[in-house]
Protein backbone atom coordinates (compact mmCIF):
# COMPACT_ATOMS: atom_id res chain seq x y z
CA UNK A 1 132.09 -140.52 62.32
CA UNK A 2 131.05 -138.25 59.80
CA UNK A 3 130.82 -134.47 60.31
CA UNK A 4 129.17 -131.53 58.07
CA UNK A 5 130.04 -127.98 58.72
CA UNK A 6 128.56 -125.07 57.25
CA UNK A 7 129.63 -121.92 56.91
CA UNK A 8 128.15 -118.78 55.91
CA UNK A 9 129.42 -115.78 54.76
CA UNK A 10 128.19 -113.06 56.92
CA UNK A 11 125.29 -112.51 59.74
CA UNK A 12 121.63 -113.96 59.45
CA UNK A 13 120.68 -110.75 58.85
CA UNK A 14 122.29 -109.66 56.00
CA UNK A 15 120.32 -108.92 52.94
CA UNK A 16 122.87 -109.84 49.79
CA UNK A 17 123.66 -107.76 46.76
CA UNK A 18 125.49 -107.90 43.82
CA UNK A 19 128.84 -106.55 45.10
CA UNK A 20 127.87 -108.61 48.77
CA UNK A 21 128.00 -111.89 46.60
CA UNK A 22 130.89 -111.43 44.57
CA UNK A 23 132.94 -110.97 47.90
CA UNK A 24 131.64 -113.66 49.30
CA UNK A 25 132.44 -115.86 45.96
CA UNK A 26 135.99 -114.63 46.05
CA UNK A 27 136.30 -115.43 49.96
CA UNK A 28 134.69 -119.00 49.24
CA UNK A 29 137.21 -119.91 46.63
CA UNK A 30 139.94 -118.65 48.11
CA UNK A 31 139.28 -120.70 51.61
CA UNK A 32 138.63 -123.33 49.80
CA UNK A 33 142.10 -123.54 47.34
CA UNK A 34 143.67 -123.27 51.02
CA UNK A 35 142.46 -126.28 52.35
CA UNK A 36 142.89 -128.12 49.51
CA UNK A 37 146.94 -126.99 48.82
CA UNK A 38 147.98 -126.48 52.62
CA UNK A 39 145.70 -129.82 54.21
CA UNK A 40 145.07 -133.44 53.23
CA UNK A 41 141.90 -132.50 51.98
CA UNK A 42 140.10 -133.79 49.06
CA UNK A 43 137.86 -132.12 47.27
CA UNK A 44 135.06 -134.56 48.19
CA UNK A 45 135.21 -133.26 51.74
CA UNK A 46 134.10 -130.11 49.40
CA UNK A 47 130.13 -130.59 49.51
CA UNK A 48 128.74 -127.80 48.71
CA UNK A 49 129.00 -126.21 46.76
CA UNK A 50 130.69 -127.89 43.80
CA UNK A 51 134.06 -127.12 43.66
CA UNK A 52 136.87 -128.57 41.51
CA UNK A 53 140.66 -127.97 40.68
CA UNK A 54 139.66 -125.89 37.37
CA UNK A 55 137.04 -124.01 39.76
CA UNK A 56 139.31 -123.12 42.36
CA UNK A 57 142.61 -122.56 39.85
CA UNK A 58 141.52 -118.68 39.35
CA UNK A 59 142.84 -118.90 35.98
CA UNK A 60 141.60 -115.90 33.55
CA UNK A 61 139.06 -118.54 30.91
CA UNK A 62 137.28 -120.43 33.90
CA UNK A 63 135.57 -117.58 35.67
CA UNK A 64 132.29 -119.24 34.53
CA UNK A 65 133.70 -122.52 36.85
CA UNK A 66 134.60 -119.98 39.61
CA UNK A 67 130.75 -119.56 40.93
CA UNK A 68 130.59 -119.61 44.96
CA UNK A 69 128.81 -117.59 47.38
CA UNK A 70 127.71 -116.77 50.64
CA UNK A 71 127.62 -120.00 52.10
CA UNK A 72 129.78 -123.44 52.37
CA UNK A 73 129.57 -126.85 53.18
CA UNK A 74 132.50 -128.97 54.52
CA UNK A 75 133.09 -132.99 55.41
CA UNK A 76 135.45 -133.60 58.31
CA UNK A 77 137.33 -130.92 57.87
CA UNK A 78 139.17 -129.91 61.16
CA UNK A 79 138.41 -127.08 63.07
CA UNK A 80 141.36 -125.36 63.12
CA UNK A 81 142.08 -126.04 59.18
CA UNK A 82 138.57 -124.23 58.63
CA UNK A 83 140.12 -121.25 60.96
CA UNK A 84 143.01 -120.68 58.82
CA UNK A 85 141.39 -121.24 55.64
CA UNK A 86 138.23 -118.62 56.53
CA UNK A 87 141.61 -116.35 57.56
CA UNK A 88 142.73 -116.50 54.05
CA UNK A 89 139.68 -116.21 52.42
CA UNK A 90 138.78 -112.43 54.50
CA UNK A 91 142.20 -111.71 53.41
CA UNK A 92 141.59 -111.99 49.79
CA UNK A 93 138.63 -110.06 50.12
CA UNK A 94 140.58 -107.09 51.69
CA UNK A 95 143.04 -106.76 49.48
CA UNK A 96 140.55 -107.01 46.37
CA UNK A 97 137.71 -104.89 47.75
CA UNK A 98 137.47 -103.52 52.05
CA UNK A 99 134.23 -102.02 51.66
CA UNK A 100 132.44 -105.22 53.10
CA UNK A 101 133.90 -107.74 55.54
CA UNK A 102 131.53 -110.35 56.34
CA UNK A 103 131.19 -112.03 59.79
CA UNK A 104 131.27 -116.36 59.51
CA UNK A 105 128.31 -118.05 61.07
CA UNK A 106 129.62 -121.38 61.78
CA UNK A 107 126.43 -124.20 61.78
CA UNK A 108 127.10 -128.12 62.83
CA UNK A 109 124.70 -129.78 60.86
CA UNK A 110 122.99 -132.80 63.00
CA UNK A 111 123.95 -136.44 61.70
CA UNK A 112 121.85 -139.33 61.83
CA UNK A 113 124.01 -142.50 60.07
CA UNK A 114 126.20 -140.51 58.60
CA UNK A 115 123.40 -138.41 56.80
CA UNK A 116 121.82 -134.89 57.25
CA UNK A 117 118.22 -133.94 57.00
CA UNK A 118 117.57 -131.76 53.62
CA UNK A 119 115.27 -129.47 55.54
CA UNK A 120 117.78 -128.74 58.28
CA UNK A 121 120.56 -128.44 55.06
CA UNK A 122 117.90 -125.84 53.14
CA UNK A 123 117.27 -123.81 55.67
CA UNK A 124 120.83 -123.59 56.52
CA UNK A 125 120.85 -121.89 52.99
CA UNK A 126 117.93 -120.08 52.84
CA UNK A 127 118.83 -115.74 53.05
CA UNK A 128 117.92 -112.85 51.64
CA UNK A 129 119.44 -111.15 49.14
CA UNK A 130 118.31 -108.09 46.33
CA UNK A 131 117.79 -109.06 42.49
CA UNK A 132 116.67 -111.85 40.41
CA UNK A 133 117.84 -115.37 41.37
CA UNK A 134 117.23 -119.23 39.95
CA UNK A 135 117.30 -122.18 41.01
CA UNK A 136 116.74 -123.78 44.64
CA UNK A 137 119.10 -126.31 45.88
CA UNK A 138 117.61 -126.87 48.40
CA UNK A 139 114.58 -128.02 46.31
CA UNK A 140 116.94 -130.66 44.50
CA UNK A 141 117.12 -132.77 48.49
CA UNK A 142 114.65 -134.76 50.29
CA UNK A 143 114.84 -136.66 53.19
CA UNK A 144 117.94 -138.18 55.17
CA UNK A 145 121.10 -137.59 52.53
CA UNK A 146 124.92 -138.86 52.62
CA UNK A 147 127.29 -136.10 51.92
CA UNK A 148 128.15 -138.17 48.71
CA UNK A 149 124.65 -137.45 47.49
CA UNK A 150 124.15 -133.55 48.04
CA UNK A 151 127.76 -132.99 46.37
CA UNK A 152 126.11 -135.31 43.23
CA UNK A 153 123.39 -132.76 43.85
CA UNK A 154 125.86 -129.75 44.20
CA UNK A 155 127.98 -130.99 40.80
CA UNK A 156 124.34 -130.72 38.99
CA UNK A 157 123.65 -127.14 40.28
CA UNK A 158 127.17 -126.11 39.24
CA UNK A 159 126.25 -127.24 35.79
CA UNK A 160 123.53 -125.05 35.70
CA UNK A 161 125.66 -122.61 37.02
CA UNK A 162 128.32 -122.44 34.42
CA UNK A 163 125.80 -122.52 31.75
CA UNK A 164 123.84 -119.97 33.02
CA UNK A 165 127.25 -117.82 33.19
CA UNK A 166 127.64 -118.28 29.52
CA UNK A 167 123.88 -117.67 28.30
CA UNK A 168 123.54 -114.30 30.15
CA UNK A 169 127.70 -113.68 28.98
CA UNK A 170 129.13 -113.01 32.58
CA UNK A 171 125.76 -112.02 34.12
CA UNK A 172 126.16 -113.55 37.15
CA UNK A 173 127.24 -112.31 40.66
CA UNK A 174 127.22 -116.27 42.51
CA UNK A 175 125.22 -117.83 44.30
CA UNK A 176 122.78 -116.51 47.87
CA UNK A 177 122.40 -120.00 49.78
CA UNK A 178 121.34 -122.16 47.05
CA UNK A 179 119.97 -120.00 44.71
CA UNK A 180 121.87 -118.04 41.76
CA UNK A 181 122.16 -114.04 41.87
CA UNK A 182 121.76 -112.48 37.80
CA UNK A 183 122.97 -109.01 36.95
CA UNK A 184 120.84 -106.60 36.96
CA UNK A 185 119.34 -105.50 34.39
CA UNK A 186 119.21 -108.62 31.92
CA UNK A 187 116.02 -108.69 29.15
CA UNK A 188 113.63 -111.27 30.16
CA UNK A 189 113.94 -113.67 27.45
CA UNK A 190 117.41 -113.92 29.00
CA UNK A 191 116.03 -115.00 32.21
CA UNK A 192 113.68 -117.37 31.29
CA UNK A 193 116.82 -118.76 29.37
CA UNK A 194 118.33 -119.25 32.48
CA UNK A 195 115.29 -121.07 34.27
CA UNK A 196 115.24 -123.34 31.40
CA UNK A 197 118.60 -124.20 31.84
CA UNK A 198 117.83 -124.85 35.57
CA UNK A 199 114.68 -127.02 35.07
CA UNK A 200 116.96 -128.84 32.49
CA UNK A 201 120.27 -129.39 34.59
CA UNK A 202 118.42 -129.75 38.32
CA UNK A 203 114.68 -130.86 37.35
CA UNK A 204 113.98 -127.46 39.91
């Protein structure tokens, strides 16, 4: 019987920043390399968002790979794995930075033949944050979706992602829900770089 879990970074009534986001990446990635070295998890039971061995290695080169955020969505991922691996994650976050530690709002997405509504998975990801973002994930859904489909959808936005990383050179905190946080501060030509890039790689 499938099973999506989400996971968010933090209360509903959090308004995001730069600094917000970036702890939030760093929790994400780091929960995430947990459950994938200490649990038979694959990353397909990753869904959103994207996440692969290069994006979750940390390695100095592939910080333009290593784009999470706020919020997470898993595939039958036990309960008690996703415990632990949050653990790890707030722990990572304290040792690199303790001015913010977020709460985790835990959402069971509802399941009708093994798929979840995109309306119920968008508003999931919808929150508030400060600065210029791109790009709507949520957007790229419609209807009644297989978790196959939204991590095609979630591979996609990650290629937007990285490319937008390298056109505004590092200018990027991660992502609020589904949408991508710029620096502030970058020229506007810049940005409308970056939403050309996201109308190319997600058709959003």
């Amino acid at each position: 019987m499938e099973n999506l879990l989400g996971l968010r970074w933090g209360g509903a009534d959090v308004v995001y920043d730069g600094q917000k986001i970036e702890i939030c990446s760093l929790a994400s990635r780091v929960a995430l390399r947990y459950l994938a070295d200490h649990y038979p998890v694959t990353l397909n039971q990753m869904v959103f968002p994207y996440a692969d061995r290069l994006s979750l290695s940390g390695k100095p080169g592939s910080e333009s790979t290593q784009l999470f955020g706020t919020h997470l969505i898993l595939r039958n991922v036990a309960e008690e794995a996703v415990a632990e691996a949050l653990s790890e994650g707030l722990s990572a976050t304290a040792a690199a930075n303790g001015d913010w530690q977020p709460d985790v709002v835990v959402h069971h997405f509802g399941m009708s033949d093994g798929c979840a509504a995109a309306e119920e998975i968008a508003a999931f990801l919808d929150c508030r944050c400060d600065g210029t973002t791109v790009g709507d994930f949520g957007g790229m859904l419609g209807g009644f979706l297989p978790h196959w489909r939204i991590r095609e959808a979630a591979k996609e936005f990650a290629s937007f992602s990285e490319m937008a990383y390298r056109v505004t050179k590092g200018g990027v905190y991660g992502l609020a829900g589904g949408t991508l946080l710029l620096h502030d501060g970058l020229a506007s030509d810049v940005i409308d770089r970056v939403r050309d890039v996201c109308w190319q790689k997600t058709g959003i």
